[in-house]
PDB file of N, CA and C in Angstrom:
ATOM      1  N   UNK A   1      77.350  41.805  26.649  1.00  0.00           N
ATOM      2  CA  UNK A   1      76.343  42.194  27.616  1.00  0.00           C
ATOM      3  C   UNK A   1      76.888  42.255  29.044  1.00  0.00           C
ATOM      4  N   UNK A   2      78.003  41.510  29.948  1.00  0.00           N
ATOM      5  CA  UNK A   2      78.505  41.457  30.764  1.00  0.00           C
ATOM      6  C   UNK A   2      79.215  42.578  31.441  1.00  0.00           C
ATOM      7  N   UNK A   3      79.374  43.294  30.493  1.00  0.00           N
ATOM      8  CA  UNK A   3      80.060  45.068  30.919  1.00  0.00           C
ATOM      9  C   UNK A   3      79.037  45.743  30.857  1.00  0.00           C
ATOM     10  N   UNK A   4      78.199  45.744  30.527  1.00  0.00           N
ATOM     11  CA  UNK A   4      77.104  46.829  30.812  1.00  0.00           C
ATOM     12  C   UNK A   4      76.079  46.277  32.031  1.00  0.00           C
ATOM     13  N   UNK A   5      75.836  44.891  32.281  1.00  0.00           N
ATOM     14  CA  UNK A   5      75.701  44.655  34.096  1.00  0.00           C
ATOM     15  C   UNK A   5      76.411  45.129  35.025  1.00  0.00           C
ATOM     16  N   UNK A   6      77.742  45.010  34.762  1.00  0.00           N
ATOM     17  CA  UNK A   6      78.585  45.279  36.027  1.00  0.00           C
ATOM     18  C   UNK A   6      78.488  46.954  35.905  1.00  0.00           C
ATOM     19  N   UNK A   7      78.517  47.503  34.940  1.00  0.00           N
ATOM     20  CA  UNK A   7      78.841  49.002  34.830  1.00  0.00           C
ATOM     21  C   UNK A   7      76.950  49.724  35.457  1.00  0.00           C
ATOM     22  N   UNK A   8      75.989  49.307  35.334  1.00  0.00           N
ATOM     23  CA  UNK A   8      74.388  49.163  36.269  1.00  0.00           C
ATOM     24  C   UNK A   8      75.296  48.826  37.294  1.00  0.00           C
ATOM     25  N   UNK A   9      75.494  48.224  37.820  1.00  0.00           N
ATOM     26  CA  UNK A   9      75.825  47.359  39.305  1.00  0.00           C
ATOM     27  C   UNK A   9      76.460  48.408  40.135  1.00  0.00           C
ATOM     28  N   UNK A  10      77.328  48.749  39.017  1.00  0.00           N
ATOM     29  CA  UNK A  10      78.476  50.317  39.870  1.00  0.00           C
ATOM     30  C   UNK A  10      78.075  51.234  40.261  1.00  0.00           C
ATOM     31  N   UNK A  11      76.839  51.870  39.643  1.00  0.00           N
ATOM     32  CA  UNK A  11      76.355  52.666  39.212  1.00  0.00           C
ATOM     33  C   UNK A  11      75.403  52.965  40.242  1.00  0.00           C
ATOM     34  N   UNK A  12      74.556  52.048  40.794  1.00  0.00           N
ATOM     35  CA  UNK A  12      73.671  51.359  41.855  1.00  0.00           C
ATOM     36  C   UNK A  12      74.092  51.570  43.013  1.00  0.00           C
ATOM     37  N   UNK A  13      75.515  51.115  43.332  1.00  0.00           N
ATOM     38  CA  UNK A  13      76.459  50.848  44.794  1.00  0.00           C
ATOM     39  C   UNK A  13      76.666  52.009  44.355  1.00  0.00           C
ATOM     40  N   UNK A  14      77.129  52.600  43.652  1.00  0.00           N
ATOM     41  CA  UNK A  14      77.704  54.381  43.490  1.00  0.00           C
ATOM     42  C   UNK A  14      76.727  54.681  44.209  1.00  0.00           C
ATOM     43  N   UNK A  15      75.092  54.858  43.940  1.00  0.00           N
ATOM     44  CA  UNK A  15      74.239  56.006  44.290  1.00  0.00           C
ATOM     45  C   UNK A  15      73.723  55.476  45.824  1.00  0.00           C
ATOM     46  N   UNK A  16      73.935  54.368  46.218  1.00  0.00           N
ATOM     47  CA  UNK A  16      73.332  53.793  47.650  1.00  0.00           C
ATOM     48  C   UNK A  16      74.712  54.329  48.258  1.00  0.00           C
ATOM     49  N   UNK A  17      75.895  54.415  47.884  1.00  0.00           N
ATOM     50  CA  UNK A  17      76.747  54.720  49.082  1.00  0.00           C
ATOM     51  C   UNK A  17      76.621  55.832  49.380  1.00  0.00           C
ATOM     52  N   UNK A  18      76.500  57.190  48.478  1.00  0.00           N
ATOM     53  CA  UNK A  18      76.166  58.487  48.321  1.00  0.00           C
ATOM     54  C   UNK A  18      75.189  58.550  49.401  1.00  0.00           C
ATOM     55  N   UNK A  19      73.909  58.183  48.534  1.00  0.00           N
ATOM     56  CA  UNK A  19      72.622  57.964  49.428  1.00  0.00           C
ATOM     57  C   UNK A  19      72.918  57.780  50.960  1.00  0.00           C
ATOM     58  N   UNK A  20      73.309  56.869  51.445  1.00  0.00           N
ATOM     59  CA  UNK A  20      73.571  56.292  52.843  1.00  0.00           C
ATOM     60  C   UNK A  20      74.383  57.271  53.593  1.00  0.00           C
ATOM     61  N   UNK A  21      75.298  58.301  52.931  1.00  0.00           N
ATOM     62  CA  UNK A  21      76.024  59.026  53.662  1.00  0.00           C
ATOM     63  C   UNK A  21      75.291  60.472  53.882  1.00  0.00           C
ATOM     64  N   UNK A  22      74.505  60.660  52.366  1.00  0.00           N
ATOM     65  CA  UNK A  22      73.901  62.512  52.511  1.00  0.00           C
ATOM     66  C   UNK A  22      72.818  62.589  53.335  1.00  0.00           C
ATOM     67  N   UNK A  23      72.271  61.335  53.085  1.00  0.00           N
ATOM     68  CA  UNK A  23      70.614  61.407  54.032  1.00  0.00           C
ATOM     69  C   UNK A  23      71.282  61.664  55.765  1.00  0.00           C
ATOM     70  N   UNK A  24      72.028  60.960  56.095  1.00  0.00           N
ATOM     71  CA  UNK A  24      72.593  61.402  57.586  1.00  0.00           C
ATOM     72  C   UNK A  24      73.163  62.971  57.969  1.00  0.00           C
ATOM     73  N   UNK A  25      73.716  62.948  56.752  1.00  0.00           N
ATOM     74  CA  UNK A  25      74.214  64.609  56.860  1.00  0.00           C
ATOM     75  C   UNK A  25      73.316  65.908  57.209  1.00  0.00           C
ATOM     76  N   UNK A  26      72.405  65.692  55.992  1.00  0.00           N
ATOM     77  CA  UNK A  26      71.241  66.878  55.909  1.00  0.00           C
ATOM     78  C   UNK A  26      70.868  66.272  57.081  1.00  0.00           C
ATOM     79  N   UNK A  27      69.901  65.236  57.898  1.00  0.00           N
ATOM     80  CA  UNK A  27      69.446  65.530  58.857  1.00  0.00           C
ATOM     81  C   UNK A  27      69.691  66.172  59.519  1.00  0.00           C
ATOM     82  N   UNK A  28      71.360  65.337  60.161  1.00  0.00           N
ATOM     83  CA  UNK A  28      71.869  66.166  61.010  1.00  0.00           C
ATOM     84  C   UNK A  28      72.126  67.957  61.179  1.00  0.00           C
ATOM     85  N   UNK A  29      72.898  68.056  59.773  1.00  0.00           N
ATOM     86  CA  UNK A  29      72.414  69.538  59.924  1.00  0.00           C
ATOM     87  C   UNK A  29      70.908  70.273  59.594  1.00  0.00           C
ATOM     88  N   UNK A  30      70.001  69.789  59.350  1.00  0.00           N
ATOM     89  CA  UNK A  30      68.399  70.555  59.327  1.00  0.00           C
ATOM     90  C   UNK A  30      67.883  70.507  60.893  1.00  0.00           C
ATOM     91  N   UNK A  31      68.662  69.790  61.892  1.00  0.00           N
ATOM     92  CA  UNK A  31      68.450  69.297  63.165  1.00  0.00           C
ATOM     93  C   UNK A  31      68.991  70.146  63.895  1.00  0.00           C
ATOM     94  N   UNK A  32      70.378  70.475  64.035  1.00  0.00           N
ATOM     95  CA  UNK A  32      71.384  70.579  64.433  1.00  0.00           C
ATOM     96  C   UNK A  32      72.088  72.198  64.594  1.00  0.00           C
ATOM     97  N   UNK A  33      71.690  72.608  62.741  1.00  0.00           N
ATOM     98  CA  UNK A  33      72.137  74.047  62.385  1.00  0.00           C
ATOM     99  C   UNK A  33      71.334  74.810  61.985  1.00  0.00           C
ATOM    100  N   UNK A  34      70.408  74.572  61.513  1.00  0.00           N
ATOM    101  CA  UNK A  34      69.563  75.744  60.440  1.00  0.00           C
ATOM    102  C   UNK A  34      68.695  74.510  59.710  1.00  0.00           C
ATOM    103  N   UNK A  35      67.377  75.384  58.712  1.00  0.00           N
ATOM    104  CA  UNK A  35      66.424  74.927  58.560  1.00  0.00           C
ATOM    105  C   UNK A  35      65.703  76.038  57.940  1.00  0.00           C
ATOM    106  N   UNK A  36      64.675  75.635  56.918  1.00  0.00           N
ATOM    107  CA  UNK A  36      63.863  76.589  56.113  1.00  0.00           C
ATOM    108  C   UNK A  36      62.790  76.030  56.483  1.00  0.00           C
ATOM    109  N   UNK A  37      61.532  77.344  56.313  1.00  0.00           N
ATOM    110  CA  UNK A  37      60.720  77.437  57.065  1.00  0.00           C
ATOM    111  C   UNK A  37      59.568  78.565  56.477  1.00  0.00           C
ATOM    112  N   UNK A  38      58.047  77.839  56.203  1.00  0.00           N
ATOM    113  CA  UNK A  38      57.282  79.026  56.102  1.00  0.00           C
ATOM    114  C   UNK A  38      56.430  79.690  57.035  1.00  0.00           C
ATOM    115  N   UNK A  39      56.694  81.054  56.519  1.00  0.00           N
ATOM    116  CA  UNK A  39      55.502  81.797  57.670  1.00  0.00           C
ATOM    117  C   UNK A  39      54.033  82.277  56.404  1.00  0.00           C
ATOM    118  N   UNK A  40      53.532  81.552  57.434  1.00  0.00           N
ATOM    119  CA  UNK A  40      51.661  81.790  56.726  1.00  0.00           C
ATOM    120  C   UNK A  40      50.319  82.822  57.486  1.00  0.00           C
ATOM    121  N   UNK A  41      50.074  83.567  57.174  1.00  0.00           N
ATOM    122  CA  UNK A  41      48.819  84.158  58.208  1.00  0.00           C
ATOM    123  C   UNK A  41      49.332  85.433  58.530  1.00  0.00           C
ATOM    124  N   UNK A  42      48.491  85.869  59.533  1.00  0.00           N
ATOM    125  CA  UNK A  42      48.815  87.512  59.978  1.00  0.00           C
ATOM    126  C   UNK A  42      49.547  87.714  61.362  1.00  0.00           C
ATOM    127  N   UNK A  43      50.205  86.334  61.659  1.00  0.00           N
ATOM    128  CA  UNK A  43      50.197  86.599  63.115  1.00  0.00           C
ATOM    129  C   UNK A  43      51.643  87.564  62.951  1.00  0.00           C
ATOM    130  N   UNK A  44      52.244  87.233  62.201  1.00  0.00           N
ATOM    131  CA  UNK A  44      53.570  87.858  62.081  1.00  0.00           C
ATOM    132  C   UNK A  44      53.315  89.283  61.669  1.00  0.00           C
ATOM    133  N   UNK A  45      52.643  89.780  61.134  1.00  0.00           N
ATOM    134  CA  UNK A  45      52.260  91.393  60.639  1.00  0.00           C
ATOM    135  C   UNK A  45      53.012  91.985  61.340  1.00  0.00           C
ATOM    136  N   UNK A  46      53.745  93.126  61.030  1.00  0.00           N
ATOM    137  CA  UNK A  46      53.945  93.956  59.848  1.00  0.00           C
ATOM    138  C   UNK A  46      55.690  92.821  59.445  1.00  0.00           C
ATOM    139  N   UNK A  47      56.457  92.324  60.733  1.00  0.00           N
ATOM    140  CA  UNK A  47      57.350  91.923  59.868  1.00  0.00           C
ATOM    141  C   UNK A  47      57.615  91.222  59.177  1.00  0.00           C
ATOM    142  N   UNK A  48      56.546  89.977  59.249  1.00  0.00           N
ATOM    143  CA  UNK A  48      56.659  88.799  57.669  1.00  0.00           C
ATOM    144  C   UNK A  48      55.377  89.027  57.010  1.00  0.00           C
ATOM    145  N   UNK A  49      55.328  88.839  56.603  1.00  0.00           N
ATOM    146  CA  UNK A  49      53.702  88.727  55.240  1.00  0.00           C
ATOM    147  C   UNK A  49      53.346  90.283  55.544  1.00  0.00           C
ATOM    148  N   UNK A  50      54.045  91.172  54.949  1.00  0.00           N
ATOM    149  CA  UNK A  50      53.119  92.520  54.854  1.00  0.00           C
ATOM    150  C   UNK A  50      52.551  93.027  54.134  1.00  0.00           C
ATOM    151  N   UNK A  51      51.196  93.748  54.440  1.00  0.00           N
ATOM    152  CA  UNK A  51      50.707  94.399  53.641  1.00  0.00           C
ATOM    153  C   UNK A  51      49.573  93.508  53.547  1.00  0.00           C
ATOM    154  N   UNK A  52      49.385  92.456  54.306  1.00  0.00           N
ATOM    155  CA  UNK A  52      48.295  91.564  54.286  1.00  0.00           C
ATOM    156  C   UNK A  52      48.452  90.867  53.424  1.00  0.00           C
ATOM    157  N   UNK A  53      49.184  90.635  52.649  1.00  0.00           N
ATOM    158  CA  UNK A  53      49.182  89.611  51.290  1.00  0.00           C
ATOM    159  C   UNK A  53      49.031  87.913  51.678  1.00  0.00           C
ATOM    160  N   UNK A  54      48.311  87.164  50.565  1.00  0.00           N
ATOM    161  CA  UNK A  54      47.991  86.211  50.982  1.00  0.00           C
ATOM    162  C   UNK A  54      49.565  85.322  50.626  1.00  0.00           C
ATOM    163  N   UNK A  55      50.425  85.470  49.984  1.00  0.00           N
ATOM    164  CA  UNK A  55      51.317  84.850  49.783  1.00  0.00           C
ATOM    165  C   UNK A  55      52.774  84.538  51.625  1.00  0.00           C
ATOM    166  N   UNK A  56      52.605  83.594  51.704  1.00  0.00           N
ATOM    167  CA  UNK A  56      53.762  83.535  52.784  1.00  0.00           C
ATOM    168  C   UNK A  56      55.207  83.384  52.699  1.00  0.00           C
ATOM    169  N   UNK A  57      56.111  84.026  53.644  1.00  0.00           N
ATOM    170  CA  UNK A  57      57.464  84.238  53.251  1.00  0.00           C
ATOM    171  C   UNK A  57      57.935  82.799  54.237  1.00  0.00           C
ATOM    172  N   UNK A  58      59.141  82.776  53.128  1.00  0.00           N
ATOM    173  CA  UNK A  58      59.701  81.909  53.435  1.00  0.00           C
ATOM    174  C   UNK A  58      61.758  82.069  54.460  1.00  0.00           C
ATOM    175  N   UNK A  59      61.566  81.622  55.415  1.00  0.00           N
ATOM    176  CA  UNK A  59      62.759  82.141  56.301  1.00  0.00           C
ATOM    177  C   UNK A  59      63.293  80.853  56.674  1.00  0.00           C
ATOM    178  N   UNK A  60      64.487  81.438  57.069  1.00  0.00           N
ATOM    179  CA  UNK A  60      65.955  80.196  57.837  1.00  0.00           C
ATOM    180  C   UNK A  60      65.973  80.370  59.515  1.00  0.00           C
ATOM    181  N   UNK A  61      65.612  79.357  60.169  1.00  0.00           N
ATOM    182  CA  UNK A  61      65.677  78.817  61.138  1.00  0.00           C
ATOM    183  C   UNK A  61      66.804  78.293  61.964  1.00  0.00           C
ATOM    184  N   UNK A  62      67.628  79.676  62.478  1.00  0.00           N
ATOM    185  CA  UNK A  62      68.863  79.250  63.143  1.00  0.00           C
ATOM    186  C   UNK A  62      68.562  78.162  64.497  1.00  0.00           C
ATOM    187  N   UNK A  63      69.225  77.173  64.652  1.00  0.00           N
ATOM    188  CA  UNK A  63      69.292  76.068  65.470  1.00  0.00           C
ATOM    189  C   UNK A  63      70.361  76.796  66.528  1.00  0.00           C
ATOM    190  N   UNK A  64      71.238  76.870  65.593  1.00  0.00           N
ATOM    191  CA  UNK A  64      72.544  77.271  66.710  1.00  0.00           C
ATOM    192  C   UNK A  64      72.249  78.298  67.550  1.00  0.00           C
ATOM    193  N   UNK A  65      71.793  79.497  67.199  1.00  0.00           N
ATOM    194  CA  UNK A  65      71.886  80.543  68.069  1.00  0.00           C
ATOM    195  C   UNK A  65      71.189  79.969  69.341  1.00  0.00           C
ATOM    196  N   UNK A  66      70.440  79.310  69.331  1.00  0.00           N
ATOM    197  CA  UNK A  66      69.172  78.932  70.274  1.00  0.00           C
ATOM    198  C   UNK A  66      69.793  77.922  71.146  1.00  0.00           C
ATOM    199  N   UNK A  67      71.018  77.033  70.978  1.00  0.00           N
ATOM    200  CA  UNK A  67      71.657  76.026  71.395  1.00  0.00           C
ATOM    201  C   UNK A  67      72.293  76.568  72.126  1.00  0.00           C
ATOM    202  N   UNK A  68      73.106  77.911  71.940  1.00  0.00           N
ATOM    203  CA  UNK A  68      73.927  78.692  72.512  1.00  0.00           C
ATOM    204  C   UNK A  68      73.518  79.632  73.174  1.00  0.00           C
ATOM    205  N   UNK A  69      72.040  79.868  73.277  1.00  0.00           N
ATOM    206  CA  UNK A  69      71.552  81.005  74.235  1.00  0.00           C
ATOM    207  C   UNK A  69      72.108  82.636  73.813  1.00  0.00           C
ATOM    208  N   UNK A  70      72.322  82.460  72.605  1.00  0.00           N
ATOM    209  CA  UNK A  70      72.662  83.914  71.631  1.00  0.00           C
ATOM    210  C   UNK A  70      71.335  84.407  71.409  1.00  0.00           C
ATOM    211  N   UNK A  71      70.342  84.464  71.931  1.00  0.00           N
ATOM    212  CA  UNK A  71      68.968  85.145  71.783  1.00  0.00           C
ATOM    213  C   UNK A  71      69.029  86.462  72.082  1.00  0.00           C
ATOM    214  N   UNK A  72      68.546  87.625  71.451  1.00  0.00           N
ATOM    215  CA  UNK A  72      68.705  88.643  71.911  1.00  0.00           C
ATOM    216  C   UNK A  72      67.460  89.566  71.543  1.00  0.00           C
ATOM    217  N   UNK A  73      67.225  90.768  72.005  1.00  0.00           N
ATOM    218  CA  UNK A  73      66.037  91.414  71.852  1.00  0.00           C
ATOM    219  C   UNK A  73      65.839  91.921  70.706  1.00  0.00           C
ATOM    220  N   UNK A  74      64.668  91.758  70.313  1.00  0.00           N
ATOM    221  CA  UNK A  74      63.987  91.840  68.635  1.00  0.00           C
ATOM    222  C   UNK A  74      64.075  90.870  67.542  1.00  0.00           C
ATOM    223  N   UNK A  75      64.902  89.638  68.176  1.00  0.00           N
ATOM    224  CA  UNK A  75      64.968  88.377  67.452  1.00  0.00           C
ATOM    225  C   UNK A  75      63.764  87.743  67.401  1.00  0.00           C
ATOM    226  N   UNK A  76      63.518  87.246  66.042  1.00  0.00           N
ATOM    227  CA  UNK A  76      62.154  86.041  65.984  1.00  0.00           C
ATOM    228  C   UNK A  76      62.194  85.047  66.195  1.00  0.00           C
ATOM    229  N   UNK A  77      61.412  84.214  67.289  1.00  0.00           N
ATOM    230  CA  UNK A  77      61.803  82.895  68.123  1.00  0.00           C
ATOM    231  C   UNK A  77      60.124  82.102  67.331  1.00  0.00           C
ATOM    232  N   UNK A  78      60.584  80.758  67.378  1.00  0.00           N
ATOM    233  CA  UNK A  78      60.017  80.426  66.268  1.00  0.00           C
ATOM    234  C   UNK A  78      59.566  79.069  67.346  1.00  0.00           C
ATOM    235  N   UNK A  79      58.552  78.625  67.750  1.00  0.00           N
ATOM    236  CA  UNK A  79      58.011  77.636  68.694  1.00  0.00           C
ATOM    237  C   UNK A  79      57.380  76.178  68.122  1.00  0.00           C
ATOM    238  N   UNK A  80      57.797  75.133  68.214  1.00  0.00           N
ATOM    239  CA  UNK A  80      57.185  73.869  67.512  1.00  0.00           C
ATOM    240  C   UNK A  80      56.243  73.322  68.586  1.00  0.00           C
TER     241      UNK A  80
END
């Protein structure tokens, strides 16, 4: 029974060290770089949800461009 505790035990510290390192990562980059994102309603008409459909599209949320002042005309700026 003593090898199959320690081999749980490993197994445990395996997934908390993982754990402890990815959760910092993704933040940082969902923060940092990019980010998914839904658009719902009509305000966006004709270029997201067209055709009036009740279903909403789903888009990526550049961080960077916006950090860097790479904004340019006809880009969709996205306000929290």
């Amino acid at each position: 029974m003593a090898p199959v505790q320690g081999l749980g035990k490993r197994y445990i510290k395996a997934f908390f060290k993982g754990f402890f390192v990815a959760v910092p990562v993704t933040v940082t980059f969902l923060d940092r770089v990019a980010c998914v994102a839904r658009v719902e309603g009509a305000s966006m008409q004709p270029s997201l949800n067209p055709g009036g459909r009740q279903a909403s599209d789903v888009v990526l949320l550049n961080h960077w461009s916006i950090r860097n002042y790479d904004v340019q005309r006809g880009d969709i700026v996205s306000l929290v």
